[in-house]
N, C-alpha and C. Protein backbone atom coordinates (compact mmCIF):
# COMPACT_ATOMS: atom_id res chain seq x y z
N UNK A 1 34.05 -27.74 -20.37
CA UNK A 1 34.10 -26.49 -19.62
C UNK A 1 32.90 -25.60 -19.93
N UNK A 2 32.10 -25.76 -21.60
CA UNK A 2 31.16 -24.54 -21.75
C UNK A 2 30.06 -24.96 -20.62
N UNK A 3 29.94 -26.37 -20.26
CA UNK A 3 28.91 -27.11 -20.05
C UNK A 3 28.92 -26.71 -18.79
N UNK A 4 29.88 -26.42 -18.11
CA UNK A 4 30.23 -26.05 -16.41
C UNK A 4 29.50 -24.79 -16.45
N UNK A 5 30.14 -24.00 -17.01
CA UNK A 5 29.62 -22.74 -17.16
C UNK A 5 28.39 -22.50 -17.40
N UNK A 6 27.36 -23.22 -17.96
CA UNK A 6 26.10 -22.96 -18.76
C UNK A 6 25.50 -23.52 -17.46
N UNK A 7 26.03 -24.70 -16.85
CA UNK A 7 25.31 -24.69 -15.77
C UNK A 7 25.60 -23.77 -14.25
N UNK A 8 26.21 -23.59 -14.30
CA UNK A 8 26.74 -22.74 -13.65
C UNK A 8 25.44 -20.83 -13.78
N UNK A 9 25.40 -20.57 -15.04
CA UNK A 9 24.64 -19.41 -15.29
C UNK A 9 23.50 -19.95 -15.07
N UNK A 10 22.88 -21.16 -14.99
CA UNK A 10 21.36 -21.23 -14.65
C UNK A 10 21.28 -21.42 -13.27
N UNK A 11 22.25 -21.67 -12.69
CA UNK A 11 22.25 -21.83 -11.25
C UNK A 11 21.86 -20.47 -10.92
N UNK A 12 22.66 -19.60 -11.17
CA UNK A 12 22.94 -18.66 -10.89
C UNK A 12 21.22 -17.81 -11.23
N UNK A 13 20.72 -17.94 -12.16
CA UNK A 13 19.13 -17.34 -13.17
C UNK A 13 18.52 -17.60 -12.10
N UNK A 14 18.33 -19.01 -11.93
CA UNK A 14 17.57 -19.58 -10.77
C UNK A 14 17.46 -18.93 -9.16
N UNK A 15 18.72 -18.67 -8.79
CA UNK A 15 18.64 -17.91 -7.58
C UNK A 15 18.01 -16.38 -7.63
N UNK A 16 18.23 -15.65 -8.92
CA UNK A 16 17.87 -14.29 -9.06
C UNK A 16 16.46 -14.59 -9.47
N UNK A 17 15.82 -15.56 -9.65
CA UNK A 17 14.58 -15.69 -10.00
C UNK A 17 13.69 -15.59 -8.98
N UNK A 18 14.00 -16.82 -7.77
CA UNK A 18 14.01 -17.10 -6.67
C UNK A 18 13.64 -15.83 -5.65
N UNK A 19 14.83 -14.93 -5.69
CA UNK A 19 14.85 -13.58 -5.18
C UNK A 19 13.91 -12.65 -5.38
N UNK A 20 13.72 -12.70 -6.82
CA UNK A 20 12.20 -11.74 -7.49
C UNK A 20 11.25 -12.40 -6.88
N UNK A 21 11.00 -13.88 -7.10
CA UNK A 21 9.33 -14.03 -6.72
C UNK A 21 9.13 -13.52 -5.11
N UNK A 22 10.85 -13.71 -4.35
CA UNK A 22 10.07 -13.26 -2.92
C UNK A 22 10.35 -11.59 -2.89
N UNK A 23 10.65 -11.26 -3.48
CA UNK A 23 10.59 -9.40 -3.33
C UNK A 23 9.15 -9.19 -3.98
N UNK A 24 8.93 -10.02 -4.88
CA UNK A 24 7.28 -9.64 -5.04
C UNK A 24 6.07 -10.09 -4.50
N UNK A 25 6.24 -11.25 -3.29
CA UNK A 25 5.56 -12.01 -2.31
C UNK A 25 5.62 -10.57 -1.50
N UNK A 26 6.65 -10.49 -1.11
CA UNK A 26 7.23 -9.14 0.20
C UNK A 26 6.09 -8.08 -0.43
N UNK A 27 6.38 -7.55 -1.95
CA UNK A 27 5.91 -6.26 -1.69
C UNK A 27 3.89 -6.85 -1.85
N UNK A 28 3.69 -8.01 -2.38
CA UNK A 28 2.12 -8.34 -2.15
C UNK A 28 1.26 -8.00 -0.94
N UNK A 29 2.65 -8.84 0.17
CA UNK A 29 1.86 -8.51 1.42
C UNK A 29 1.94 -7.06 2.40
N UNK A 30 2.89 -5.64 1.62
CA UNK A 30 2.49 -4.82 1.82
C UNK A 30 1.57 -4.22 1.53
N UNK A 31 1.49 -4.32 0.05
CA UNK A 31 0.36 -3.67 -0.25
C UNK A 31 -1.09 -4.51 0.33
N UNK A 32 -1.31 -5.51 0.80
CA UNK A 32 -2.53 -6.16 1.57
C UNK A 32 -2.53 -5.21 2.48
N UNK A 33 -1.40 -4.94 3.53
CA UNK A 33 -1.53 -4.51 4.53
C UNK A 33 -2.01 -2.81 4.67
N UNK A 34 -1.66 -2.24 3.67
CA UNK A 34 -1.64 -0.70 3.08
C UNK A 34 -3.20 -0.73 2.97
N UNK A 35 -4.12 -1.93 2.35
CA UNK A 35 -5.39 -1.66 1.91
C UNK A 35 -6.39 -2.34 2.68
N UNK A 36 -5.98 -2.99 3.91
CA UNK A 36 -6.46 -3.01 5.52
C UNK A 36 -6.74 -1.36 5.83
N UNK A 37 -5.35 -0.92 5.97
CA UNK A 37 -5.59 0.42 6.67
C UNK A 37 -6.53 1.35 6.10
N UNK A 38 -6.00 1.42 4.80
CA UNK A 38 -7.26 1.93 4.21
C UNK A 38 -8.71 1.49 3.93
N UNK A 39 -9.08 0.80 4.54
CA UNK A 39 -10.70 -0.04 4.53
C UNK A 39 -10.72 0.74 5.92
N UNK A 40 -9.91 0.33 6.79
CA UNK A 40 -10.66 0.47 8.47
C UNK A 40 -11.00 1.98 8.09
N UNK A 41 -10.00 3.09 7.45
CA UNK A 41 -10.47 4.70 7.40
C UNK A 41 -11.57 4.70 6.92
N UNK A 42 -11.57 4.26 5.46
CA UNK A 42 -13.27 4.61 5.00
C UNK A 42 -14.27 3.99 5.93
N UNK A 43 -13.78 2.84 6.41
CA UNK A 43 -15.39 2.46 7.52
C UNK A 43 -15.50 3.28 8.09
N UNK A 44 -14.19 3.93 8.61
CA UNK A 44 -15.07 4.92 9.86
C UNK A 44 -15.04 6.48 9.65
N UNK A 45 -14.97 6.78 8.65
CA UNK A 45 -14.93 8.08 7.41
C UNK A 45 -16.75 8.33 7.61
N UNK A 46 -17.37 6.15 7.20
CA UNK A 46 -18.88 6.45 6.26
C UNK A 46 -19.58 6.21 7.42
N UNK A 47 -18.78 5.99 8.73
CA UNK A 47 -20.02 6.18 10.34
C UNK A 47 -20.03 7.12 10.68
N UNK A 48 -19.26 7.94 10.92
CA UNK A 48 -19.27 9.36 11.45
C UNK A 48 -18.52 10.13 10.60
N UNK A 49 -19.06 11.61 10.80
CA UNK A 49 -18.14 12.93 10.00
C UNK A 49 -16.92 12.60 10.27
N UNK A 50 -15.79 13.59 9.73
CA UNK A 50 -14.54 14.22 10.53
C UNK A 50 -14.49 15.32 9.90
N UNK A 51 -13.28 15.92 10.34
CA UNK A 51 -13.35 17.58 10.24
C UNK A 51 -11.23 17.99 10.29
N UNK A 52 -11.35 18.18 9.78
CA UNK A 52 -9.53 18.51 9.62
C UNK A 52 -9.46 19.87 9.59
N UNK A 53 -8.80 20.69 10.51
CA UNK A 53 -8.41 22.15 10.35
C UNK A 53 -7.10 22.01 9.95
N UNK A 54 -6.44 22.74 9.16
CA UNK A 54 -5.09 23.12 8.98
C UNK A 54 -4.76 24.86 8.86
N UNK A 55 -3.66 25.05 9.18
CA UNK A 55 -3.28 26.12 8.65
C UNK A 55 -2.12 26.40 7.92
N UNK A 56 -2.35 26.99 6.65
CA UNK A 56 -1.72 27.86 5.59
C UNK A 56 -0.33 27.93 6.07
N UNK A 57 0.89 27.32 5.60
CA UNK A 57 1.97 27.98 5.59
C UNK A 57 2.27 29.03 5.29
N UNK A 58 1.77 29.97 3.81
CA UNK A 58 1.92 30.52 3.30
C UNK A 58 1.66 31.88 3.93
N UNK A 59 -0.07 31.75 3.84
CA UNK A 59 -1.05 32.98 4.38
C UNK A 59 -1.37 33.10 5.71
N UNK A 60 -0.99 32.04 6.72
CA UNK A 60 -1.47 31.80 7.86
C UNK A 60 -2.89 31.27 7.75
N UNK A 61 -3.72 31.39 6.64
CA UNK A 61 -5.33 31.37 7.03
C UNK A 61 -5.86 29.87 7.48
N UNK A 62 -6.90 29.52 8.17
CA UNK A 62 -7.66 28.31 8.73
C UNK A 62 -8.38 27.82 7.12
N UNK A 63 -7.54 26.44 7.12
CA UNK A 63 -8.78 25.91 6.33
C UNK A 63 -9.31 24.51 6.67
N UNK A 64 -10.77 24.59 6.73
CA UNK A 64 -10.93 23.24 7.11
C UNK A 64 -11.68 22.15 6.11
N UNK A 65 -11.29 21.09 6.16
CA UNK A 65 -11.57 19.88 5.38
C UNK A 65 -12.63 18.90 6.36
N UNK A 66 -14.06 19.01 5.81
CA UNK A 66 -14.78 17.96 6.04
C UNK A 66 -15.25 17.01 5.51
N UNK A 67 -15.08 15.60 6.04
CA UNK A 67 -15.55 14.60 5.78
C UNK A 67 -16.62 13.66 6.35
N UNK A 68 -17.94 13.67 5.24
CA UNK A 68 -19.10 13.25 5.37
C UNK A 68 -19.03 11.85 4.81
N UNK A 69 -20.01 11.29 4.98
CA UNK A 69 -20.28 9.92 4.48
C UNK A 69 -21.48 9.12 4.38
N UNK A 70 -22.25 8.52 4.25
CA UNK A 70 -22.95 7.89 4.90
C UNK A 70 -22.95 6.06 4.67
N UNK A 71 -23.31 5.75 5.87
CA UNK A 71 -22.58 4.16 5.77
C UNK A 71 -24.38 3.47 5.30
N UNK A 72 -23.51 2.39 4.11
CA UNK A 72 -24.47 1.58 3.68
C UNK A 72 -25.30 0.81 3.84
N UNK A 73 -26.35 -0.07 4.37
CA UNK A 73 -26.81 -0.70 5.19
C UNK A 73 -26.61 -2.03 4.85
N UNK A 74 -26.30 -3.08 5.53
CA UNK A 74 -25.43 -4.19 5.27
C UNK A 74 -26.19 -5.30 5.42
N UNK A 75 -26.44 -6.47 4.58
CA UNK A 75 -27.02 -7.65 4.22
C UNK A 75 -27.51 -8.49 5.41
């Protein structure tokens, strides 16, 4: 009977193991996908300006955020 049982708990290790490597496959290929998006922004951050206005919850006032860059010249 221990022997049922012992196999029984590796069965069991095995599946929760199983489970981790693909929750950490899963979260690999988010984060790939997260640092796509973020490549395409900086490419096009270091070709042209941008310019972000917001306004102040607080104070109401305009503030604006610019972004310069300049793109590298490529091989």
């Amino acid at each position: 009977m221990a022997e049922k049982d012992e196999l029984v708990a590796a069965q069991e290790q095995a599946q929760a193991f199983e489970r981790l490597k693909r929750r950490i496959d899963m979260l690999d290929h988010r984060l790939d996908d997260v640092d796509s998006v973020v490549s395409a922004v900086v490419e096009r951050v270091m070709k042209q300006p941008m310019s972000f206005s917001i306004t102040c919850p607080h104070c109401g006032k305009n503030i604006e955020i610019a972004l310069s860059g300049i793109q590298k010249p490529t091989i």
